[in-house]
Protein backbone atom coordinates (compact mmCIF):
# COMPACT_ATOMS: atom_id res chain seq x y z
CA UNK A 1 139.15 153.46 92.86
CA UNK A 2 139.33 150.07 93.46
CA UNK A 3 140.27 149.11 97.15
CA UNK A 4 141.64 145.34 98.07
CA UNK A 5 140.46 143.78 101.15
CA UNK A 6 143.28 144.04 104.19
CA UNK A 7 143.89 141.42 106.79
CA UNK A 8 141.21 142.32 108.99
CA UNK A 9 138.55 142.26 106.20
CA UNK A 10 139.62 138.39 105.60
CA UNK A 11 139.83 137.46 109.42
CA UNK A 12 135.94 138.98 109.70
CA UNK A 13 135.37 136.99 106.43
CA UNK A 14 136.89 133.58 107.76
CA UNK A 15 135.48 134.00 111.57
CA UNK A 16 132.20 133.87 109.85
CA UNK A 17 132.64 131.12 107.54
CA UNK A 18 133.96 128.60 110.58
CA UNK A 19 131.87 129.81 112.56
CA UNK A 20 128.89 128.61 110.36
CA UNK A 21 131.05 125.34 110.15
CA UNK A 22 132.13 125.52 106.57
CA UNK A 23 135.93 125.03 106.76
CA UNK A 24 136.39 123.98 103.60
CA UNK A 25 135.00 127.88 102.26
CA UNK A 26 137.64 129.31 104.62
CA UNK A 27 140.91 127.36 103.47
CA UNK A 28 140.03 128.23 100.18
CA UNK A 29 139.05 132.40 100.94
CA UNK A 30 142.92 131.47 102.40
CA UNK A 31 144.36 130.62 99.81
CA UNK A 32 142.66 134.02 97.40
CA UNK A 33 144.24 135.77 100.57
CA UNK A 34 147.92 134.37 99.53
CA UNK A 35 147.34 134.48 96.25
CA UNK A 36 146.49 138.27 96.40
CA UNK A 37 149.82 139.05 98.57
CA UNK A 38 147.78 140.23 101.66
CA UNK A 39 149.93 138.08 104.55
CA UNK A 40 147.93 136.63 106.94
CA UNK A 41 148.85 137.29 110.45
CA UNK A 42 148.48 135.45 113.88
CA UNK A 43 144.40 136.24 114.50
CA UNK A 44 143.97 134.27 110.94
CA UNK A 45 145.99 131.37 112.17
CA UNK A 46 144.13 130.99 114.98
CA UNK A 47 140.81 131.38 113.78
CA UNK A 48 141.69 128.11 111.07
CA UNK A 49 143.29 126.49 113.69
CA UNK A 50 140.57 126.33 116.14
CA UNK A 51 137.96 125.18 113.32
CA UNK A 52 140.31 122.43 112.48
CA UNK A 53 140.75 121.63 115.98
CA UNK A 54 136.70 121.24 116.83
CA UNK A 55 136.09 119.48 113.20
CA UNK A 56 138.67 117.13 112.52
CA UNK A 57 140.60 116.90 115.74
CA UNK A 58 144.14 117.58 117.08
CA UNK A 59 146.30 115.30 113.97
CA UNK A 60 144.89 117.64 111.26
CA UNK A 61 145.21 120.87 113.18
CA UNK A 62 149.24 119.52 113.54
CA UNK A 63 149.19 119.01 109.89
CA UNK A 64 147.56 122.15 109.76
CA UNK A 65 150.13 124.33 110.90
CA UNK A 66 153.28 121.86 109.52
CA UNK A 67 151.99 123.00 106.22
CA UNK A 68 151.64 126.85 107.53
CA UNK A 69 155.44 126.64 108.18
CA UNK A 70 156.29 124.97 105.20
CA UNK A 71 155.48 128.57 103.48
CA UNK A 72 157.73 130.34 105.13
CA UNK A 73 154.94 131.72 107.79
CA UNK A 74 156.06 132.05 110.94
CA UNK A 75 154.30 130.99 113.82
CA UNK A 76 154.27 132.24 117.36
CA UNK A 77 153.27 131.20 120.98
CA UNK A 78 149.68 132.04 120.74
CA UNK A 79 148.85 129.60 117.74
CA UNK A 80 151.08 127.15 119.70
CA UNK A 81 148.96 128.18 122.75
CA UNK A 82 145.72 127.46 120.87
CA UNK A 83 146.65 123.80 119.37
CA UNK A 84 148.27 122.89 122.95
CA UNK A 85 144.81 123.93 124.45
CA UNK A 86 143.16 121.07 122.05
CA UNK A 87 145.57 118.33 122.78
CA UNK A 88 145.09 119.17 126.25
CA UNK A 89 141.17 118.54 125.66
CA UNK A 90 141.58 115.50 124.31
CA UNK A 91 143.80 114.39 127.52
CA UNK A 92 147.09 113.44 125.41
CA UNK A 93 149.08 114.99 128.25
CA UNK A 94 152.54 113.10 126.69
CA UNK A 95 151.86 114.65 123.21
CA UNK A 96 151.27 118.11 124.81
CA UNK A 97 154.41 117.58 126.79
CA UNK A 98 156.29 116.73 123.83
CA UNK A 99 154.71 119.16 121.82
CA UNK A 100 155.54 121.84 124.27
CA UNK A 101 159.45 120.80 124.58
CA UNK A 102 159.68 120.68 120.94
CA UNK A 103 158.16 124.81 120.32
CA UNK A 104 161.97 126.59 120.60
CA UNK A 105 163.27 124.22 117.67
CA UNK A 106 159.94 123.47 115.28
CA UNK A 107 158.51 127.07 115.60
CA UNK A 108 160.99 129.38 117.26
CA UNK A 109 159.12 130.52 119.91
CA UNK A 110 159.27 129.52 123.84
CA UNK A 111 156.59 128.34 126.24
CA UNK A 112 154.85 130.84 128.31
CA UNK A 113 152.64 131.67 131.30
CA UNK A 114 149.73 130.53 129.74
CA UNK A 115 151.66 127.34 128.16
CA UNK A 116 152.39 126.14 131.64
CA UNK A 117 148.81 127.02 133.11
CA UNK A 118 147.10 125.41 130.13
CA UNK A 119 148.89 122.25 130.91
CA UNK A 120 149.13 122.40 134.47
CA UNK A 121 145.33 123.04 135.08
CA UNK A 122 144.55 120.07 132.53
CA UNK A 123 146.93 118.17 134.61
CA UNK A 124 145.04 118.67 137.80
CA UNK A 125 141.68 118.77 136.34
CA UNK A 126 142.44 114.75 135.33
CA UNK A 127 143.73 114.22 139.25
CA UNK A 128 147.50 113.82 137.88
CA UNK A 129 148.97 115.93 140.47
CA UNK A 130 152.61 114.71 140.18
CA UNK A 131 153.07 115.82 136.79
CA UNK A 132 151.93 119.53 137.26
CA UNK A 133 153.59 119.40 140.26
CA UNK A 134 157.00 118.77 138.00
CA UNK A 135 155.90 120.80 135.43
CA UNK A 136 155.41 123.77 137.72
CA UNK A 137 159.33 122.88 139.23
CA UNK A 138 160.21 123.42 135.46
CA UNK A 139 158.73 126.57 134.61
CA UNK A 140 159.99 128.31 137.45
CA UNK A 141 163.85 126.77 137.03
CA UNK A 142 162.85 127.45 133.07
CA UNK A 143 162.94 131.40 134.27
CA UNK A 144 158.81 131.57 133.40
CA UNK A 145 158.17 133.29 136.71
CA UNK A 146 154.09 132.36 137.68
CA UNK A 147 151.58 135.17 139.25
CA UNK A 148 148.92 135.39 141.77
CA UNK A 149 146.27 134.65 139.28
CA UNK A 150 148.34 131.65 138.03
CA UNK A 151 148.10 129.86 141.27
CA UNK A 152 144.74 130.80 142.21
CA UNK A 153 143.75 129.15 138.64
CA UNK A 154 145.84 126.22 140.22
CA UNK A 155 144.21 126.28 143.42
CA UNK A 156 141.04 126.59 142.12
CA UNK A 157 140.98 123.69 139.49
CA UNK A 158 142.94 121.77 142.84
CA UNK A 159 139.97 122.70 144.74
CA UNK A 160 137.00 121.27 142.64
CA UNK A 161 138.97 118.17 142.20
CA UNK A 162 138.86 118.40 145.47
CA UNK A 163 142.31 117.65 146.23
CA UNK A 164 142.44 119.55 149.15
CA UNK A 165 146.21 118.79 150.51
CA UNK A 166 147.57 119.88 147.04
CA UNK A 167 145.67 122.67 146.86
CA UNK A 168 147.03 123.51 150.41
CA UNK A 169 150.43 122.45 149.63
CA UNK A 170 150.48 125.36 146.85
CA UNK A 171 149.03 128.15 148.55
CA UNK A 172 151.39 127.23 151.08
CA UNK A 173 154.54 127.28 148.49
CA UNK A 174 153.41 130.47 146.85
CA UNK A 175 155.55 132.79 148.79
CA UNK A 176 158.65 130.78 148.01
CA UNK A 177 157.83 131.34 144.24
CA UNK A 178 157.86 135.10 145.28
CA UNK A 179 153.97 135.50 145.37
CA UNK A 180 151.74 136.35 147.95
CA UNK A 181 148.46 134.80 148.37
CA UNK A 182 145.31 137.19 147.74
CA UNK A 183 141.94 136.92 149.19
CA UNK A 184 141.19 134.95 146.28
CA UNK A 185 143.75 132.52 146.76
CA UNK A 186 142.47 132.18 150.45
CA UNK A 187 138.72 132.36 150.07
CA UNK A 188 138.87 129.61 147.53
CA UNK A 189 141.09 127.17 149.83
CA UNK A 190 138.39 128.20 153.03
CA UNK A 191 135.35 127.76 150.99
CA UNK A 192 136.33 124.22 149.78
CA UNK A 193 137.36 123.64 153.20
CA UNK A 194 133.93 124.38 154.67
CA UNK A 195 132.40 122.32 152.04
CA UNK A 196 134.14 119.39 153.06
CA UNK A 197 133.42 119.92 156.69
CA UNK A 198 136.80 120.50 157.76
CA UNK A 199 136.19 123.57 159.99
CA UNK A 200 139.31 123.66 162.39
CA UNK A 201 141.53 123.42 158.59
CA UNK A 202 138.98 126.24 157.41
CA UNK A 203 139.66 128.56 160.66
CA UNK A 204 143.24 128.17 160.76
CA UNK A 205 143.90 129.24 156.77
CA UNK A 206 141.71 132.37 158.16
CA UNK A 207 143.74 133.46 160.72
CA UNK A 208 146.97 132.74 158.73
CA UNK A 209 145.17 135.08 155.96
CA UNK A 210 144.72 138.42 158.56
CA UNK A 211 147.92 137.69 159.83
CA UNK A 212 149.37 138.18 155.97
CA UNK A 213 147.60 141.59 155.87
CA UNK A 214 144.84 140.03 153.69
CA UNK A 215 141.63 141.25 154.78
CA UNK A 216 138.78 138.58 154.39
CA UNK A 217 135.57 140.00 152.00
CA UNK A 218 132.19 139.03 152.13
CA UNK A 219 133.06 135.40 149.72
CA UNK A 220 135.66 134.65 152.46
């Protein structure tokens, strides 16, 4: 009995073909995949998207998934996740903005946690502190409600940038976004302190942290 090769068999098949950087192998074991009425599904789409991404760059990968849509295949927030990821790495921080605005209409699917950290974390990374700052104010009024490991990715990237007053400035806020700093969240902000010498700053975010009920550990 002859048995046809299911979704997963082609994702295994195409993983390994970009991963040995042959790209042009895997569009075309796509296309046998259409052809033979197996529909791909969002793991395939992201697999092709990432290889276009590291070969050709960001422009193909958007032409990529234009033509992906064009067949009827509907796309969802973790391929938009992936290619946002990419423009991010190439610092176009107006095309990922724009790219981001436009995901309800193009592919009918809305920005979410990881949207906003993806961007925000780039944003920080490049010392542009104002526009994550913004971009955070949106996601919240946007209903896209951020958690404690959210911010402590926020704090953390603030941190090595060391931008130490932003980085305060949002543990500080976290509460009023309805989350309360961890020893993670705390540790991080003290340890960066110490590292820049600033010992009284360092002592007073420890005593704020017992009196929150947050117990230091051994990192703290």
């Amino acid at each position: 009995m002859e048995v046809s090769p299911d979704v997963v068999t082609y994702n295994t098949l195409l993983k390994g073909l970009c991963k040995s950087k042959t790209l042009d192998r895997a569009m075309e074991l796509l296309e046998r995949q259409l052809e033979s009425g197996c529909r791909p599904d969002v793991f395939t789409y992201t697999i092709l998207l990432e290889a276009v991404c590291e070969e050709s760059g960001v422009g193909k990968a958007a032409e990529f998934l234009d033509e992906v849509t064009r067949r009827g295949c509907p796309l969802d927030v973790v391929i938009c996740n992936t290619l946002i990821n990419w423009i991010c790495k190439e610092g176009k921080f107006d095309d990922v903005i724009k790219f981001m605005k436009e995901m309800p209409s193009t592919f009918g699917c809305q920005p979410n946690m990881i949207t906003y950290r993806t961007i925000i974390q780039s944003l920080c990374s490049t010392g542009r502190w104002m526009d994550a700052e913004k971009l955070l104010e949106d996601m919240i009024t946007k209903g896209c409600s951020p958690n404690v490991a959210f911010f402590n990715i926020l704090i953390n990237s603030l941190c090595k940038k060391e931008m130490l007053e932003q980085a305060t400035v949002v543990l500080d806020k976290m509460a009023s976004y309805g989350c309360k700093p961890d020893v993670i969240s705390y540790s991080t902000l003290i340890g960066t302190l110490c590292k820049q010498k600033k010992m009284d700053e360092a002592l007073e975010y420890l005593d704020k942290m017992v009196s929150q009920g947050c117990l230091p550990n051994i990192v703290t």
